[in-house]
C-alpha atoms as a PDB file:
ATOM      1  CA  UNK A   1     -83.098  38.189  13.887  1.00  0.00           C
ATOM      2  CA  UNK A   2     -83.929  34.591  15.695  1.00  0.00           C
ATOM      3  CA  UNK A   3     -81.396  34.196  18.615  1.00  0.00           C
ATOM      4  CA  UNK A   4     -79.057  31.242  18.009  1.00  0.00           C
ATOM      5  CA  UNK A   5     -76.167  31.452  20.237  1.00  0.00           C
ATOM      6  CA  UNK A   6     -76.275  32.568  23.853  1.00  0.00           C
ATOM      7  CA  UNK A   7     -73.066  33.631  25.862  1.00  0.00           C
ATOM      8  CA  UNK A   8     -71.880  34.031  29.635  1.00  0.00           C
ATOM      9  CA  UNK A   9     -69.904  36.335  29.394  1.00  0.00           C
ATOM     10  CA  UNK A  10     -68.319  37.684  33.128  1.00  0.00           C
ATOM     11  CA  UNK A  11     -65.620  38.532  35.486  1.00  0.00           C
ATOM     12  CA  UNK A  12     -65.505  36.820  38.474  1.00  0.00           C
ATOM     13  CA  UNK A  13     -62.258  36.703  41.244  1.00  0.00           C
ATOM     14  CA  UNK A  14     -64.142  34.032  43.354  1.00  0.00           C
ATOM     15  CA  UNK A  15     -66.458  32.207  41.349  1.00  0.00           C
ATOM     16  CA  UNK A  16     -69.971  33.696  42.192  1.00  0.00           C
ATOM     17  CA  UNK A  17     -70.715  35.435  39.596  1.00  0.00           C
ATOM     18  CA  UNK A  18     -69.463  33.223  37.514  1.00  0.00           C
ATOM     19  CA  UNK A  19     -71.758  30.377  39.044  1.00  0.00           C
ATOM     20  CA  UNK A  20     -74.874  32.482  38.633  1.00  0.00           C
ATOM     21  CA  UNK A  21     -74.026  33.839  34.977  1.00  0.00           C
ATOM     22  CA  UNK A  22     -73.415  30.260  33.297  1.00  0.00           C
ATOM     23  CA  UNK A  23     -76.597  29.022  34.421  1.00  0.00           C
ATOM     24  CA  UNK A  24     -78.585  31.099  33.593  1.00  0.00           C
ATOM     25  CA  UNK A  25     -77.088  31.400  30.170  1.00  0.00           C
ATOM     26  CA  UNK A  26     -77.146  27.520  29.826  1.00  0.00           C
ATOM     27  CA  UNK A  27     -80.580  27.453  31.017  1.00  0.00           C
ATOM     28  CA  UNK A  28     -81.571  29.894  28.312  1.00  0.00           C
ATOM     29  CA  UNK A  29     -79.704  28.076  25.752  1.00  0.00           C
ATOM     30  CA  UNK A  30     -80.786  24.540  26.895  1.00  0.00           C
ATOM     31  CA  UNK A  31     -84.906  25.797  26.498  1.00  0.00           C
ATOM     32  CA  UNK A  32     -84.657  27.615  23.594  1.00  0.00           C
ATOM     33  CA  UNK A  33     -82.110  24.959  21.792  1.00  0.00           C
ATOM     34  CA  UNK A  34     -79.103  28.072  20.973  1.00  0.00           C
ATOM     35  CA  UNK A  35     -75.817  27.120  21.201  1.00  0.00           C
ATOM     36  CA  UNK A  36     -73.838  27.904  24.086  1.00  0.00           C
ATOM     37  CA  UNK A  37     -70.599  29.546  24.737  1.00  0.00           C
ATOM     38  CA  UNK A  38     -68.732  31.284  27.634  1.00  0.00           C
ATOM     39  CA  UNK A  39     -66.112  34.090  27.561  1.00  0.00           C
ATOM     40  CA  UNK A  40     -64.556  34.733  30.796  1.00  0.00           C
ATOM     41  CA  UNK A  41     -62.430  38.041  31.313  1.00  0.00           C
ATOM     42  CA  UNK A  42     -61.132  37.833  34.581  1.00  0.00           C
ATOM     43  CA  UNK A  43     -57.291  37.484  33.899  1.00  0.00           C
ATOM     44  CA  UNK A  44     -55.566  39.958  32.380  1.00  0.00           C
ATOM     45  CA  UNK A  45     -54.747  38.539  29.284  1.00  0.00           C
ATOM     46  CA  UNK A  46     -58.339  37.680  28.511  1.00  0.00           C
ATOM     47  CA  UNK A  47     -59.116  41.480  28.282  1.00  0.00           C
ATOM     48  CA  UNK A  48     -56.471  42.067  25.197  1.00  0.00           C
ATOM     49  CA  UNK A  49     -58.949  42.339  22.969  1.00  0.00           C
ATOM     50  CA  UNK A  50     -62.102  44.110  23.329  1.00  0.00           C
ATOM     51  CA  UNK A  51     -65.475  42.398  23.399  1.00  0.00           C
ATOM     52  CA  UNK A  52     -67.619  41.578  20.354  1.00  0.00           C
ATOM     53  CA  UNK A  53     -71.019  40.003  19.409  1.00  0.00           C
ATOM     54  CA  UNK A  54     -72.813  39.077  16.944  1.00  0.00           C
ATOM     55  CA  UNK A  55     -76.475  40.139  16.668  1.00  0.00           C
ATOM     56  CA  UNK A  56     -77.859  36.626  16.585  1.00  0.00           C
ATOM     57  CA  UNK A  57     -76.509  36.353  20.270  1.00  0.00           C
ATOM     58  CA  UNK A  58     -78.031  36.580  23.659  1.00  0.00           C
ATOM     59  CA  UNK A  59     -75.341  38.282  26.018  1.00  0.00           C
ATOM     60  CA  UNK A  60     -75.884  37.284  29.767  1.00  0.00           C
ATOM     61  CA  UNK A  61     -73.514  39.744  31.484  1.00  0.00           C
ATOM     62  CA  UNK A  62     -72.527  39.474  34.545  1.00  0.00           C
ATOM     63  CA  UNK A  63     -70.061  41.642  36.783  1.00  0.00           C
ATOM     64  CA  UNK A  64     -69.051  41.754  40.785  1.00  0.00           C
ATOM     65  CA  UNK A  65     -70.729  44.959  42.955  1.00  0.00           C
ATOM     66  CA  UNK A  66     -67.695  46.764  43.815  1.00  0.00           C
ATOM     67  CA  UNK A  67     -68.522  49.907  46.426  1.00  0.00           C
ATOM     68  CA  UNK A  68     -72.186  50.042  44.430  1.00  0.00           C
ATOM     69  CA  UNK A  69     -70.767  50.164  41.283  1.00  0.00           C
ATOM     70  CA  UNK A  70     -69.359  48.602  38.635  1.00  0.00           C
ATOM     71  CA  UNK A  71     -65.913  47.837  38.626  1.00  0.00           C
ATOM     72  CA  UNK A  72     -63.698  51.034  38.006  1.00  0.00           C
ATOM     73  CA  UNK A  73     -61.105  49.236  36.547  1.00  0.00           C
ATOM     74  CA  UNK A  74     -62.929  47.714  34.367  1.00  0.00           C
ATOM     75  CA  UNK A  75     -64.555  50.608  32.911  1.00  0.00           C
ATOM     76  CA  UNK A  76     -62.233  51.670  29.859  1.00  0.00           C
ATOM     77  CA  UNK A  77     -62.253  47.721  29.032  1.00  0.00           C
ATOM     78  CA  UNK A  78     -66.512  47.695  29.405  1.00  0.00           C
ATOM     79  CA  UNK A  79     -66.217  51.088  27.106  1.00  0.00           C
ATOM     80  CA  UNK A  80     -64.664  49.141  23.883  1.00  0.00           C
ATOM     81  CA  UNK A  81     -67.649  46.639  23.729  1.00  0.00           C
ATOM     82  CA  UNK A  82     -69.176  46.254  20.189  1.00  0.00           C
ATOM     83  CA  UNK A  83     -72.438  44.479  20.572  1.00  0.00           C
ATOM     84  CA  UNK A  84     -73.733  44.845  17.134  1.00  0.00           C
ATOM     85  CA  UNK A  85     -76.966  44.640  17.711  1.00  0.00           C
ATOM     86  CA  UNK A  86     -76.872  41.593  20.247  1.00  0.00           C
ATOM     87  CA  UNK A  87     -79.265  41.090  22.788  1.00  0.00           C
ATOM     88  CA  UNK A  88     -77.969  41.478  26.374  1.00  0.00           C
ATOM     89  CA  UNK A  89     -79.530  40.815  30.107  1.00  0.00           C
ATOM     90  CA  UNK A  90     -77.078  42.578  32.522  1.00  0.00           C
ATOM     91  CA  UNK A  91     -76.704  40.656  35.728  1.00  0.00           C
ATOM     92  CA  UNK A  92     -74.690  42.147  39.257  1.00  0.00           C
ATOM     93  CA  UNK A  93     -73.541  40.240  41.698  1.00  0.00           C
ATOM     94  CA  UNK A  94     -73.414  41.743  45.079  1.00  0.00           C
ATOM     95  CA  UNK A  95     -72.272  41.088  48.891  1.00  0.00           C
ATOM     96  CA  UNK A  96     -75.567  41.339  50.931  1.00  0.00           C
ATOM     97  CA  UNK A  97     -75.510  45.163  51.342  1.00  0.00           C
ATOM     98  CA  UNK A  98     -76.611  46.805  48.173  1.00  0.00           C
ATOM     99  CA  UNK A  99     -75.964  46.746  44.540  1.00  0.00           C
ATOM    100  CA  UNK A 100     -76.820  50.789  44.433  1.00  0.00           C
ATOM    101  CA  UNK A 101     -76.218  52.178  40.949  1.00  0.00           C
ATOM    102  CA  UNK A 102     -74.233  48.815  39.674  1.00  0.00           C
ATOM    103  CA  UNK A 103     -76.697  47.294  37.591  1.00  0.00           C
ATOM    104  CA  UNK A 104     -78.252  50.633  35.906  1.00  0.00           C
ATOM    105  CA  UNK A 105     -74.531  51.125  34.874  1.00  0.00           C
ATOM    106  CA  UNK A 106     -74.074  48.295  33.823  1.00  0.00           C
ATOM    107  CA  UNK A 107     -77.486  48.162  31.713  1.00  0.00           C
ATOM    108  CA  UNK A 108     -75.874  51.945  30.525  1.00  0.00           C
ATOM    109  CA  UNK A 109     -73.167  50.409  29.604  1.00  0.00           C
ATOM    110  CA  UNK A 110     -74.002  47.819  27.430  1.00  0.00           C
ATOM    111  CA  UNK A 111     -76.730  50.054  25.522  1.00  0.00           C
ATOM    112  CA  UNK A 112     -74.240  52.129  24.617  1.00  0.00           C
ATOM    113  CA  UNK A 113     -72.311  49.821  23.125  1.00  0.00           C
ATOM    114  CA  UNK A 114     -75.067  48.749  21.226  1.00  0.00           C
ATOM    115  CA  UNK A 115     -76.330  45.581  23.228  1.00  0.00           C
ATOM    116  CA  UNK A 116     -80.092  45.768  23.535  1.00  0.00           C
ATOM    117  CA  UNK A 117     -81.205  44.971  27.142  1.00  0.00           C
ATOM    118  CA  UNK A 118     -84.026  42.851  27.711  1.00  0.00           C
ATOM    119  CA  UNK A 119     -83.827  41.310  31.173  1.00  0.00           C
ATOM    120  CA  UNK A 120     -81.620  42.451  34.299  1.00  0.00           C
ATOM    121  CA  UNK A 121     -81.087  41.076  37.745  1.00  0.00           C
ATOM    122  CA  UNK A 122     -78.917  41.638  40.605  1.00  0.00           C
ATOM    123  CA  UNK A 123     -77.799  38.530  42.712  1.00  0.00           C
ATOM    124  CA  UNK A 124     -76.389  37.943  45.877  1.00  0.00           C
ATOM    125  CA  UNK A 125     -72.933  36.019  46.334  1.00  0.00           C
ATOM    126  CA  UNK A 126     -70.274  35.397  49.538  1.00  0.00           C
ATOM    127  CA  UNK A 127     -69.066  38.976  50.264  1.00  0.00           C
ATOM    128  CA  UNK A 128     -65.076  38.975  48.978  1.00  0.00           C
ATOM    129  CA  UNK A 129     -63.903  40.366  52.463  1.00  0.00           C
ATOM    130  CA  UNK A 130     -66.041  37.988  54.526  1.00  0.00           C
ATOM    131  CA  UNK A 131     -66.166  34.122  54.551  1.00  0.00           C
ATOM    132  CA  UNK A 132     -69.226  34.543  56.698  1.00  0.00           C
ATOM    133  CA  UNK A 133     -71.046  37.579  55.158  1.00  0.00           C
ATOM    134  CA  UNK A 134     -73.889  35.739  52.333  1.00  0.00           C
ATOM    135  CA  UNK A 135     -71.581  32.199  52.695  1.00  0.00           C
ATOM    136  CA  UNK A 136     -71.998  29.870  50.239  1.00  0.00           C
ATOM    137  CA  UNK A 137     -74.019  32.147  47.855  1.00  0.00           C
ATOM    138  CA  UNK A 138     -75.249  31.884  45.553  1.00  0.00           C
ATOM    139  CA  UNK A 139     -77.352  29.148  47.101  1.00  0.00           C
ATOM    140  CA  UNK A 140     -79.814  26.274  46.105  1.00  0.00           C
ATOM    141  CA  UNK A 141     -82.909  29.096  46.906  1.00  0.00           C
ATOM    142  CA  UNK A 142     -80.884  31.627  44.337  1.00  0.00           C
ATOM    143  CA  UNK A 143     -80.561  29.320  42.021  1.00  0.00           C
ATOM    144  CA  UNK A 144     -84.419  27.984  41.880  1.00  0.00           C
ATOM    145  CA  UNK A 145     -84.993  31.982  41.434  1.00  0.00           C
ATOM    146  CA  UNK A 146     -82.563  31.843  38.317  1.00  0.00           C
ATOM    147  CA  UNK A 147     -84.167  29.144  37.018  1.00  0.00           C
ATOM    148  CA  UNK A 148     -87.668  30.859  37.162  1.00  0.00           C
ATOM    149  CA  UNK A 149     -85.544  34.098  35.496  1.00  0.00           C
ATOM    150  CA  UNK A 150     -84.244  32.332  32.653  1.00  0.00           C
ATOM    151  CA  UNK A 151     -87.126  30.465  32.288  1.00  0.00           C
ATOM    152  CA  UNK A 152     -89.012  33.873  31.531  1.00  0.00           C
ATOM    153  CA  UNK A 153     -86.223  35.023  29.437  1.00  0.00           C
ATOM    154  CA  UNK A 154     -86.788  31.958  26.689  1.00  0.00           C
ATOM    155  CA  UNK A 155     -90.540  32.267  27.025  1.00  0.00           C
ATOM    156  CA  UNK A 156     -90.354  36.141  25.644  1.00  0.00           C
ATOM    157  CA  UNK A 157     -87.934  34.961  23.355  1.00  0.00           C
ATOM    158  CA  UNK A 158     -89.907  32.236  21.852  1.00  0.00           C
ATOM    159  CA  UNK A 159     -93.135  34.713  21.831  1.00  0.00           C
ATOM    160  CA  UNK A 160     -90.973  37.328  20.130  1.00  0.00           C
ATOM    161  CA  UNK A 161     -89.984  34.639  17.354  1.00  0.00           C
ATOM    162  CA  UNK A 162     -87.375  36.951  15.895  1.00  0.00           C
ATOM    163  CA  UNK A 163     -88.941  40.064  16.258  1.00  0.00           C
ATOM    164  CA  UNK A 164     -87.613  43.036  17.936  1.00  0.00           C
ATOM    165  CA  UNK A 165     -87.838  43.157  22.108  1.00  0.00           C
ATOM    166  CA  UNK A 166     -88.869  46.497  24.290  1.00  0.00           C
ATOM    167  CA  UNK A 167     -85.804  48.075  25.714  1.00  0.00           C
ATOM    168  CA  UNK A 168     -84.169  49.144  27.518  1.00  0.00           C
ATOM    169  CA  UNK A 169     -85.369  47.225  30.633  1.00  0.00           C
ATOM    170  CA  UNK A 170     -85.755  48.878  33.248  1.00  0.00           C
ATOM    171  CA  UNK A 171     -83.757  48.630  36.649  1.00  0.00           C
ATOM    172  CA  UNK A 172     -83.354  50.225  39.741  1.00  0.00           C
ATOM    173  CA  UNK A 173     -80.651  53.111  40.663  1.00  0.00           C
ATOM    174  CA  UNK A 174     -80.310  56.610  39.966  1.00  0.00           C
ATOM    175  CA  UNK A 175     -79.661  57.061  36.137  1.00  0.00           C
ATOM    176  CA  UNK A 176     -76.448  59.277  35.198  1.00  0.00           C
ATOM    177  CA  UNK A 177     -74.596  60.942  36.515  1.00  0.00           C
ATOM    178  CA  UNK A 178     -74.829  57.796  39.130  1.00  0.00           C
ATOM    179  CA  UNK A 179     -74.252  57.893  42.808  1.00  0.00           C
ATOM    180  CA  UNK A 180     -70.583  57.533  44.107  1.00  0.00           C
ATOM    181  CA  UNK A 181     -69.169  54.910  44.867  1.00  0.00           C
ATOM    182  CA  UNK A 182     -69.739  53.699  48.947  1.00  0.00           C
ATOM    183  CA  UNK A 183     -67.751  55.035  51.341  1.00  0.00           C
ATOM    184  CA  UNK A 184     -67.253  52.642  54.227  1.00  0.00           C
ATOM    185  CA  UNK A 185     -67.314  55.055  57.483  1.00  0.00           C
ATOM    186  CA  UNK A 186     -66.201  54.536  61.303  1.00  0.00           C
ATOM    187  CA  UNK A 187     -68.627  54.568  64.300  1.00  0.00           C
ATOM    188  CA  UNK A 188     -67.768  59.015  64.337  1.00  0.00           C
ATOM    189  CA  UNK A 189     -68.831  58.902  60.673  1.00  0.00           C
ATOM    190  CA  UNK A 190     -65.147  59.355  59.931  1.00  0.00           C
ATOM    191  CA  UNK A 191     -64.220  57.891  55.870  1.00  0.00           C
ATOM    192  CA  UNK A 192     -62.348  54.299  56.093  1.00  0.00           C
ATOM    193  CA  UNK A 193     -59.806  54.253  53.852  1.00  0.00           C
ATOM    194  CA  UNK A 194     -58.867  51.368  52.031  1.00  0.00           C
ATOM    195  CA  UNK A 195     -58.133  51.678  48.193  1.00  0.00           C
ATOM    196  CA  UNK A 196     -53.980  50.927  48.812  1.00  0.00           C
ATOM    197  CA  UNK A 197     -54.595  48.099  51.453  1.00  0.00           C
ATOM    198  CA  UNK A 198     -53.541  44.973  50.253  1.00  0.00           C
ATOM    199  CA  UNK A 199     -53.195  41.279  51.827  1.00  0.00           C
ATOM    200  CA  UNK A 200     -49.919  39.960  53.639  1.00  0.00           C
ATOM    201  CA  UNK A 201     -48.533  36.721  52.996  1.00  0.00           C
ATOM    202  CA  UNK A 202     -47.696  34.718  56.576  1.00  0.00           C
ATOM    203  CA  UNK A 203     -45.015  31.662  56.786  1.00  0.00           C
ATOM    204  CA  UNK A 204     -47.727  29.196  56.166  1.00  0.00           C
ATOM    205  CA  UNK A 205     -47.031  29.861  52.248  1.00  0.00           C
ATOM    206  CA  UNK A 206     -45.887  27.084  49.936  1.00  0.00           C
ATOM    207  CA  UNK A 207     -44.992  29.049  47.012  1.00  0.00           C
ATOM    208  CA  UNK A 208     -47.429  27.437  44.727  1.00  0.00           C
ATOM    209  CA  UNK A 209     -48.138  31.061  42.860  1.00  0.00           C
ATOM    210  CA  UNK A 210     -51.695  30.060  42.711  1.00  0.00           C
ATOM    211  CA  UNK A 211     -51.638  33.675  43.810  1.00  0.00           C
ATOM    212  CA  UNK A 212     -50.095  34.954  41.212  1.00  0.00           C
ATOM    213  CA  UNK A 213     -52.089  32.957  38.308  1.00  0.00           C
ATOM    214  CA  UNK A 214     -55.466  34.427  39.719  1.00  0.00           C
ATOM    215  CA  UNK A 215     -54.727  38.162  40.469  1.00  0.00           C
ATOM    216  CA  UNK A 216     -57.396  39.384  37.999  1.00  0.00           C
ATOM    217  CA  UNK A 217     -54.894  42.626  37.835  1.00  0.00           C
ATOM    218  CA  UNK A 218     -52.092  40.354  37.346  1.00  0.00           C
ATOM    219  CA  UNK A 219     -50.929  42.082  40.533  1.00  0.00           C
ATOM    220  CA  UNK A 220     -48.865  39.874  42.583  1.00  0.00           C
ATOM    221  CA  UNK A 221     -45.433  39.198  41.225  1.00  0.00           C
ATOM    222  CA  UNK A 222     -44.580  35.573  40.336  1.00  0.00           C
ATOM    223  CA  UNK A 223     -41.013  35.977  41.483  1.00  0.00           C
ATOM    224  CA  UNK A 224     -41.807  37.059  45.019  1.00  0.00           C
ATOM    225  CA  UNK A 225     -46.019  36.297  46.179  1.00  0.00           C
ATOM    226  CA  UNK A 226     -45.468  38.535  48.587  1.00  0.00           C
ATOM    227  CA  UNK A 227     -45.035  41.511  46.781  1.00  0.00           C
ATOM    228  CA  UNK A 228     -47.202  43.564  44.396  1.00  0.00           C
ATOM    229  CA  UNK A 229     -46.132  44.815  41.536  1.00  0.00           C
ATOM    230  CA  UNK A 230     -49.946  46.463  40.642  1.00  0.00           C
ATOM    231  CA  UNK A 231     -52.848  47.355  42.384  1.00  0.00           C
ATOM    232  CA  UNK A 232     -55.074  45.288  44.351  1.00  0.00           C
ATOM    233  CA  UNK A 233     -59.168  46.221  44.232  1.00  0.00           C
ATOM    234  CA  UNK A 234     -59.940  43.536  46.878  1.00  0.00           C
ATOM    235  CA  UNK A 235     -61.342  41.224  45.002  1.00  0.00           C
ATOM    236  CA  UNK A 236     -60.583  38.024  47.589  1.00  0.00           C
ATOM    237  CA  UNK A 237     -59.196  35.740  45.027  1.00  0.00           C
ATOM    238  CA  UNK A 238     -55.827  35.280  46.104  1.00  0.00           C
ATOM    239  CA  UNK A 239     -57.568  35.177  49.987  1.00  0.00           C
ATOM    240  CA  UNK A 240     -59.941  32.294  49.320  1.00  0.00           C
ATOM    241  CA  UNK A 241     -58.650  30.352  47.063  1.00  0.00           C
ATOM    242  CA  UNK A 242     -54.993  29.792  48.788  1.00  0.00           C
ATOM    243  CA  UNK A 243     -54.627  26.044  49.467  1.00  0.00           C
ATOM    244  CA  UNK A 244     -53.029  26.700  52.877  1.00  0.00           C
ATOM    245  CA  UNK A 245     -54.540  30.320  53.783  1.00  0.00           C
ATOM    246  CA  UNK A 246     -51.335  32.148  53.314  1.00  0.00           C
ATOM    247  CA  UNK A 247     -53.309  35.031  52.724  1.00  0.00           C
ATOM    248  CA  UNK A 248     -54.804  37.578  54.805  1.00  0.00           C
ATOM    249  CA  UNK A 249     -55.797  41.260  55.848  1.00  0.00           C
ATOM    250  CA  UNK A 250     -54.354  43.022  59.501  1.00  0.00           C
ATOM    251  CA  UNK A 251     -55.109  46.565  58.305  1.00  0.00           C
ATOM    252  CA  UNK A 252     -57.176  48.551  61.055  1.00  0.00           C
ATOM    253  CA  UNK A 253     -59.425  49.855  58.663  1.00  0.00           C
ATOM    254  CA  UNK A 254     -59.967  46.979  56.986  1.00  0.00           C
ATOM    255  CA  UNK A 255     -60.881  44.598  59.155  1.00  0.00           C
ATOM    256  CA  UNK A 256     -63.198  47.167  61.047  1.00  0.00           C
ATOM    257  CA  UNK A 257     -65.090  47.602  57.669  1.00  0.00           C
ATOM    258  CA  UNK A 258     -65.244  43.776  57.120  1.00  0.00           C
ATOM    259  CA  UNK A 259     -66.761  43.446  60.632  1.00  0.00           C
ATOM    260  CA  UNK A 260     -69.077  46.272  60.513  1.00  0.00           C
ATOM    261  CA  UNK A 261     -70.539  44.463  57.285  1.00  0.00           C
ATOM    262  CA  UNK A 262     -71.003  40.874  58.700  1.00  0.00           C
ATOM    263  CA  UNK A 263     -72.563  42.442  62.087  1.00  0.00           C
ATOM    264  CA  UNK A 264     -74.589  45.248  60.585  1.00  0.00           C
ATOM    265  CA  UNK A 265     -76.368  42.863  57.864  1.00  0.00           C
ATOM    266  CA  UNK A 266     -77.444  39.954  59.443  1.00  0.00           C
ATOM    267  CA  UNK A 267     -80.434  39.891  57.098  1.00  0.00           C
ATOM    268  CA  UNK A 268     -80.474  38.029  54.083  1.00  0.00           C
ATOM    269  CA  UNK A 269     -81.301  40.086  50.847  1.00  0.00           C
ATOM    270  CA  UNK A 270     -82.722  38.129  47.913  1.00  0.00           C
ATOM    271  CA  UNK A 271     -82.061  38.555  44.380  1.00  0.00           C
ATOM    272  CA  UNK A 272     -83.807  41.241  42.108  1.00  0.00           C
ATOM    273  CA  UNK A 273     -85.409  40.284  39.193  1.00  0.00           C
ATOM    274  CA  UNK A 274     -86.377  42.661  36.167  1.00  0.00           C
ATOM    275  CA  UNK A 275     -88.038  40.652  33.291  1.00  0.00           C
ATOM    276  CA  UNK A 276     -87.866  40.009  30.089  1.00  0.00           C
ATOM    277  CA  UNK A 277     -90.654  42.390  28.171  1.00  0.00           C
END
């Protein structure tokens, strides 16, 4: 079936992966002349219902690289996709270390929920913990690159002309049962712990509950910002985007883990492409 429609369809805390997953999609749509649409699931509320396409669509998914994988708590939520058919290119966003296993899982994921993957790529973005770690990515170079990607995407889409594409694509990372997920460690090799640290709320705070609008857990309790009524996976929403920096980490662990990452990859990775068949 000819593809018609083309969706970005993410979750993104900070905006990166957002960023990266609408243009691509839009540049896709724009060349091949599809209609466009986005469907964002970051907030709570927007994951209600479970996700559905039609098989005249082109997915572009995109998730955050949390700990090399995908998101655990968005797994059950990922697991109630219907893709009928749809085509899909899974993209990962990830902090300058490593995507790992994210973006096979990903690709996993979608196939079995019946999206056909045709494309993949794994991007880089400004690390959550770090406003220094990959800043201000993705960047004017990434986005050239994304160009180029989506670019090939329409050009095996036109050639295809409403035939069936090859799939699944193929990506790196160790197929199932993937990797676990990465285990910050201390300078003894000692595990970091950090799943129940959350951020602290100094005087600074003007009660706007910006906060509390962009948990993507719906986490921090309107009544009182400074206390959480859910878990928090780190994400660096309510960190970056507080209008008066309210927000911040003083947990040992944490903040040895955040600097071990911006010292220890002073490199800058580029994005992974996997193209369209």
């Amino acid at each position: 079936m000819k593809t018609d429609k083309v969706r970005a369809v993410y979750f993104s805390a900070t905006g990166t992966t957002a960023k990266i997953t609408e243009f691509i999609a839009g540049e896709i749509s724009r060349l091949i002349c599809a209609e466009y649409e986005i469907t964002d699931f970051t907030l709570p509320f927007a994951r209600e219902e479970s996700l559905s396409f039609g098989s005249n669509e082109l997915v572009i998914f995109g998730l955050p690289v949390y700990a090399g994988r995908v998101p655990n708590v968005l797994l059950k939520y990922l697991r109630k996709t219907q893709g009928n058919d749809a085509l899909a290119v899974p993209v990962v966003l990830y902090g300058n270390r490593n995507y790992d296993d994210a973006l096979i899982e990903l690709r996993d994921l979608l196939e079995k929920g019946n999206l056909h993957t045709i494309a993949a790529a794994a991007f880089v973005g400004e690390h959550s913990f770090s406003d220094t770690l990959a800043k201000g990515r993705p960047d004017e170079a990434d986005m050239t690159k994304a160009a180029l990607f989506a670019g090939d995407i329409a050009a095996a889409l036109k050639k295809a002309d409403g035939k069936p594409l090859r799939g699944p694509v193929s990506v790196k990372g160790s197929p199932e049962p993937y990797r676990g997920y990465y285990q910050p460690r201390d300078r003894k090799g000692n595990p970091v712990d950090i799943l129940k640290v959350k951020p602290l709320t100094n005087d600074s705070c003007i009660d706007c509950k910006l906060c509390a609008r962009i948990c993507p857990m719906g986490s921090i309790s309107f009544e009182n910002v400074r206390e959480f009524t859910g878990i928090c996976i780190k994400c660096g929403a309510c960190v970056k985007k507080c209008p008066v920096g309210a927000k911040y980490y003083e947990d040992e662990g944490f903040l040895y883990h955040k600097r071990e990452l911006e010292e220890g990859l002073p490199d800058r990775a580029e994005p992974e492409l996997f193209s369209a068949t």
